[in-house]
N, C-alpha and C. Protein backbone atom coordinates (compact mmCIF):
# COMPACT_ATOMS: atom_id res chain seq x y z
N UNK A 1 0.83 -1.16 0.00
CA UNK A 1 0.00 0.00 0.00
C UNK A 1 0.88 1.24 0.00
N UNK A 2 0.71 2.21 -0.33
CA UNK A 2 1.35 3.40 -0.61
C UNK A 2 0.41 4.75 -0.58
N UNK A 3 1.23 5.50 0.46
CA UNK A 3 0.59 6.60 0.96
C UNK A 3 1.19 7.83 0.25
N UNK A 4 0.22 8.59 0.37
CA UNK A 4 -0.01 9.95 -0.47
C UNK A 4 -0.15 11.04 1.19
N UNK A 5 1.25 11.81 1.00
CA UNK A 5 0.81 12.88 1.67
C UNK A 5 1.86 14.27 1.41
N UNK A 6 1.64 14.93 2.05
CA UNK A 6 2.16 16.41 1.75
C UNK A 6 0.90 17.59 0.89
N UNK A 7 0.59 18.43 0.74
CA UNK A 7 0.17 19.28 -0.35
C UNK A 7 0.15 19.46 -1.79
N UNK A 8 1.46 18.47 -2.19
CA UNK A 8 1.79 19.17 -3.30
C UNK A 8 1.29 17.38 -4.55
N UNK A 9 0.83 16.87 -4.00
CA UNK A 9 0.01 15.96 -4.52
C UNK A 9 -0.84 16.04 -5.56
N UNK A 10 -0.78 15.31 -6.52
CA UNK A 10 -2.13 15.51 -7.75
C UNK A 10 -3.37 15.11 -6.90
N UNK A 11 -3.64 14.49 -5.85
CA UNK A 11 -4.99 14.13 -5.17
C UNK A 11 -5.18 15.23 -3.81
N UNK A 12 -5.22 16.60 -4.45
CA UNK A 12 -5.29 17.74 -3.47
C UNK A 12 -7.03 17.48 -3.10
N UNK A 13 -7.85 16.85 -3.75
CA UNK A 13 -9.19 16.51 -3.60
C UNK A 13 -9.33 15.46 -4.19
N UNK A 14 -9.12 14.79 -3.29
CA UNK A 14 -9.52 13.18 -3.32
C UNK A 14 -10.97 12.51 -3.33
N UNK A 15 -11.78 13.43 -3.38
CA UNK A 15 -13.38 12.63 -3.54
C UNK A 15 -13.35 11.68 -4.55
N UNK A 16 -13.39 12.12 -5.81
CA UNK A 16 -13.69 11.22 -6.79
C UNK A 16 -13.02 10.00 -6.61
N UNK A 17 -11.52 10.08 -6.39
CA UNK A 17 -10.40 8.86 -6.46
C UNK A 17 -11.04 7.91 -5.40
N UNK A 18 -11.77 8.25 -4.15
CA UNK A 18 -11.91 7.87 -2.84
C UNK A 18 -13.02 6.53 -3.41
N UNK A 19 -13.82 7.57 -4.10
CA UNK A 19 -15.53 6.99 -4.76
C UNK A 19 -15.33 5.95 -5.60
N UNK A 20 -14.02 5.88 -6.59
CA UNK A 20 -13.79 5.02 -7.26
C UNK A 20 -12.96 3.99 -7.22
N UNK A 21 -12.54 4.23 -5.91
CA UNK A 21 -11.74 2.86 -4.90
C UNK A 21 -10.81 3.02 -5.19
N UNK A 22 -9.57 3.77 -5.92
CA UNK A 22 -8.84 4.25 -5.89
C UNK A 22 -7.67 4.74 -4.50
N UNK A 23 -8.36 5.62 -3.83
CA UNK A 23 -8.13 5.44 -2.31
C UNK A 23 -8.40 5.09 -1.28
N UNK A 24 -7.91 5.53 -0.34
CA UNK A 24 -8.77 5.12 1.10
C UNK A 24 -7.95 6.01 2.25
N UNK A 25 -9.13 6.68 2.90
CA UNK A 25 -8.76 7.35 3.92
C UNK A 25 -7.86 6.69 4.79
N UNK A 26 -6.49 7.09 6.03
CA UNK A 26 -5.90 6.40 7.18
C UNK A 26 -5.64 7.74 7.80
N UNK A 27 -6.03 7.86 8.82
CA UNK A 27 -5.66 9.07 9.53
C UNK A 27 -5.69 10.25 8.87
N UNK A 28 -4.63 10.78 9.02
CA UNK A 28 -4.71 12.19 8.75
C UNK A 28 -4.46 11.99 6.70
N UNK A 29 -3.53 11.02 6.50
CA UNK A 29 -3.25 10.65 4.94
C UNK A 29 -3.76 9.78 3.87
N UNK A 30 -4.04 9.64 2.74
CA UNK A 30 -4.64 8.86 2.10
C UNK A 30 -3.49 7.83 1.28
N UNK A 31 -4.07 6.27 1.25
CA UNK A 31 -3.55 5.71 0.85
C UNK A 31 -3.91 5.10 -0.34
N UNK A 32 -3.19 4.63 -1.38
CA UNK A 32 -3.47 3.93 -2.67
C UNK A 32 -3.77 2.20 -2.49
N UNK A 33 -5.10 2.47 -3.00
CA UNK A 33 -5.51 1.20 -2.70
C UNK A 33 -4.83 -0.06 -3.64
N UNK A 34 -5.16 -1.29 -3.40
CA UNK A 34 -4.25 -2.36 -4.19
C UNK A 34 -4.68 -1.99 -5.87
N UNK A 35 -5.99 -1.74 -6.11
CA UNK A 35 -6.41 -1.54 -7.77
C UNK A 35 -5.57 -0.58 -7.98
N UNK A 36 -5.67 1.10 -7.00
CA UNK A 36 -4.98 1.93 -7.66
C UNK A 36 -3.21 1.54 -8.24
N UNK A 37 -2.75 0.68 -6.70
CA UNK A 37 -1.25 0.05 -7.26
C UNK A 37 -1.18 -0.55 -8.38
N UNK A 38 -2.04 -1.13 -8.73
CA UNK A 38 -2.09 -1.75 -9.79
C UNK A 38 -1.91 -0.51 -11.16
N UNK A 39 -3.18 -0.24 -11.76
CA UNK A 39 -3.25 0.79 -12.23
C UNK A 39 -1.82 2.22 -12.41
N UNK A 40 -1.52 2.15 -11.36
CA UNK A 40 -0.16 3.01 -11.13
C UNK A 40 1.10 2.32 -11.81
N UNK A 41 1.18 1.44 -11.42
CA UNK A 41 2.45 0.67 -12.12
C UNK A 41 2.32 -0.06 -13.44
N UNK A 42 0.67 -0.37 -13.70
CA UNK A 42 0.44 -0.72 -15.74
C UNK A 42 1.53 0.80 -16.03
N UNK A 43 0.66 1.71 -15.78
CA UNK A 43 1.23 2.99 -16.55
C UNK A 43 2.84 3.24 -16.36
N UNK A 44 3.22 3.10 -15.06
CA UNK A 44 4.87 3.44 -14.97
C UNK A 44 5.75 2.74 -15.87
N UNK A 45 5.18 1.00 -15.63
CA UNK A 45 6.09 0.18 -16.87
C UNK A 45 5.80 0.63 -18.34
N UNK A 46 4.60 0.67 -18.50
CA UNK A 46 4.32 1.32 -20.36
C UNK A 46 5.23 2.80 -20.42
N UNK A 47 5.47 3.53 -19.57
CA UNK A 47 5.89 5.14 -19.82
C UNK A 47 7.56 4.41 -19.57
N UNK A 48 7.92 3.27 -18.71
CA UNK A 48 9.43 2.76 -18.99
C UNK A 48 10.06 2.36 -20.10
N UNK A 49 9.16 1.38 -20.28
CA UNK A 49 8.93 0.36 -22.10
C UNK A 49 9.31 2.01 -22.85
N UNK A 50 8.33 2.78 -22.99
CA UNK A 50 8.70 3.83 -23.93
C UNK A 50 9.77 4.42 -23.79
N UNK A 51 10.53 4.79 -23.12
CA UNK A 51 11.81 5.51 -22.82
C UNK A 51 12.54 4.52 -22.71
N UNK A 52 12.66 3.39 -22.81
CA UNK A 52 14.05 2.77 -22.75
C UNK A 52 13.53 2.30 -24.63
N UNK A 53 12.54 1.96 -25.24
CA UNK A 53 12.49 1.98 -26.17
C UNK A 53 13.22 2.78 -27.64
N UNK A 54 12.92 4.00 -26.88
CA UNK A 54 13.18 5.58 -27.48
C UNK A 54 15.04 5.51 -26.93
N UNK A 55 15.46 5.12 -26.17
CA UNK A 55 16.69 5.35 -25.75
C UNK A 55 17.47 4.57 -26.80
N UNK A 56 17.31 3.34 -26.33
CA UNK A 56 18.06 2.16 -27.45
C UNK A 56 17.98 2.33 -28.99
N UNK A 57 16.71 3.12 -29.27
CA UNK A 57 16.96 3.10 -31.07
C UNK A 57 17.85 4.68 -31.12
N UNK A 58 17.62 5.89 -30.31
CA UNK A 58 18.27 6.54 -30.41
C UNK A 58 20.11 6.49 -30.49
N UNK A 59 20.13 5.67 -29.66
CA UNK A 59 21.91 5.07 -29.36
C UNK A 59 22.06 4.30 -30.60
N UNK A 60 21.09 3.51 -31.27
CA UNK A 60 21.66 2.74 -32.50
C UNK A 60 22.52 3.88 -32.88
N UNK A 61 21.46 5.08 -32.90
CA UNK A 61 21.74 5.71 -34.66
C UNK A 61 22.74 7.12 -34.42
N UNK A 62 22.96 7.10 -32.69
CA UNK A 62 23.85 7.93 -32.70
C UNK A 62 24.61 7.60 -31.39
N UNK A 63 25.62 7.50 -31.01
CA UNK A 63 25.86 6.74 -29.69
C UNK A 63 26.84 8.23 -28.89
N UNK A 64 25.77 8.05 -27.90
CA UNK A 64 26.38 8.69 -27.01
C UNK A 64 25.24 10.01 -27.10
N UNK A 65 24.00 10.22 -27.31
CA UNK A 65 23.43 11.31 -27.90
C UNK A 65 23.17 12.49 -27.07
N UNK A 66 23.58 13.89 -27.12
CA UNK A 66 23.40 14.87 -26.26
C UNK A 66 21.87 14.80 -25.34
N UNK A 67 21.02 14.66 -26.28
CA UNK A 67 19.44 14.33 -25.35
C UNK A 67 18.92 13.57 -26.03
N UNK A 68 17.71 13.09 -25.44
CA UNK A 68 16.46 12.75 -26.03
C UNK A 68 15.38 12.99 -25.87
N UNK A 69 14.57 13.31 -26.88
CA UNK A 69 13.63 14.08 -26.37
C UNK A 69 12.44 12.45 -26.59
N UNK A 70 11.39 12.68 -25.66
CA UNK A 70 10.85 11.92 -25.45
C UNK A 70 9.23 12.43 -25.93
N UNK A 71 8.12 11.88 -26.92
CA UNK A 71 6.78 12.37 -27.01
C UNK A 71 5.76 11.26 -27.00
């Protein structure tokens, strides 16, 4: 489980996320429920897959490359 706290959070209003099981109140902080973990990490590995994707063909074709820009 993984907790969400401080201000500076994308769930500054957590109703909806709460409603859609997404979270769950613990004290004073809200925590990410097992679906949301779920859900959280489909997306982290697909946004990884893409950047290491984008990395490796970039290095084919130029090695060592000042940046990459990522879209």
């Amino acid at each position: 489980m993984e907790r969400i706290v401080g201000s500076g959070s994308c769930f500054n209003r957590p109703v909806v996320a709460t409603k859609l099981g997404y979270l769950r109140k613990n004290g004073r902080a809200y925590e990410l429920t097992d679906k949301a973990a779920y859900l959280y990490h489909g997306v982290e590995q697909a946004y990884t897959t893409a950047y290491i994707d984008k990395m490796w063909h970039t290095s084919r074709l130029q090695p060592f490359p000042e940046k990459i820009i990522l879209k």
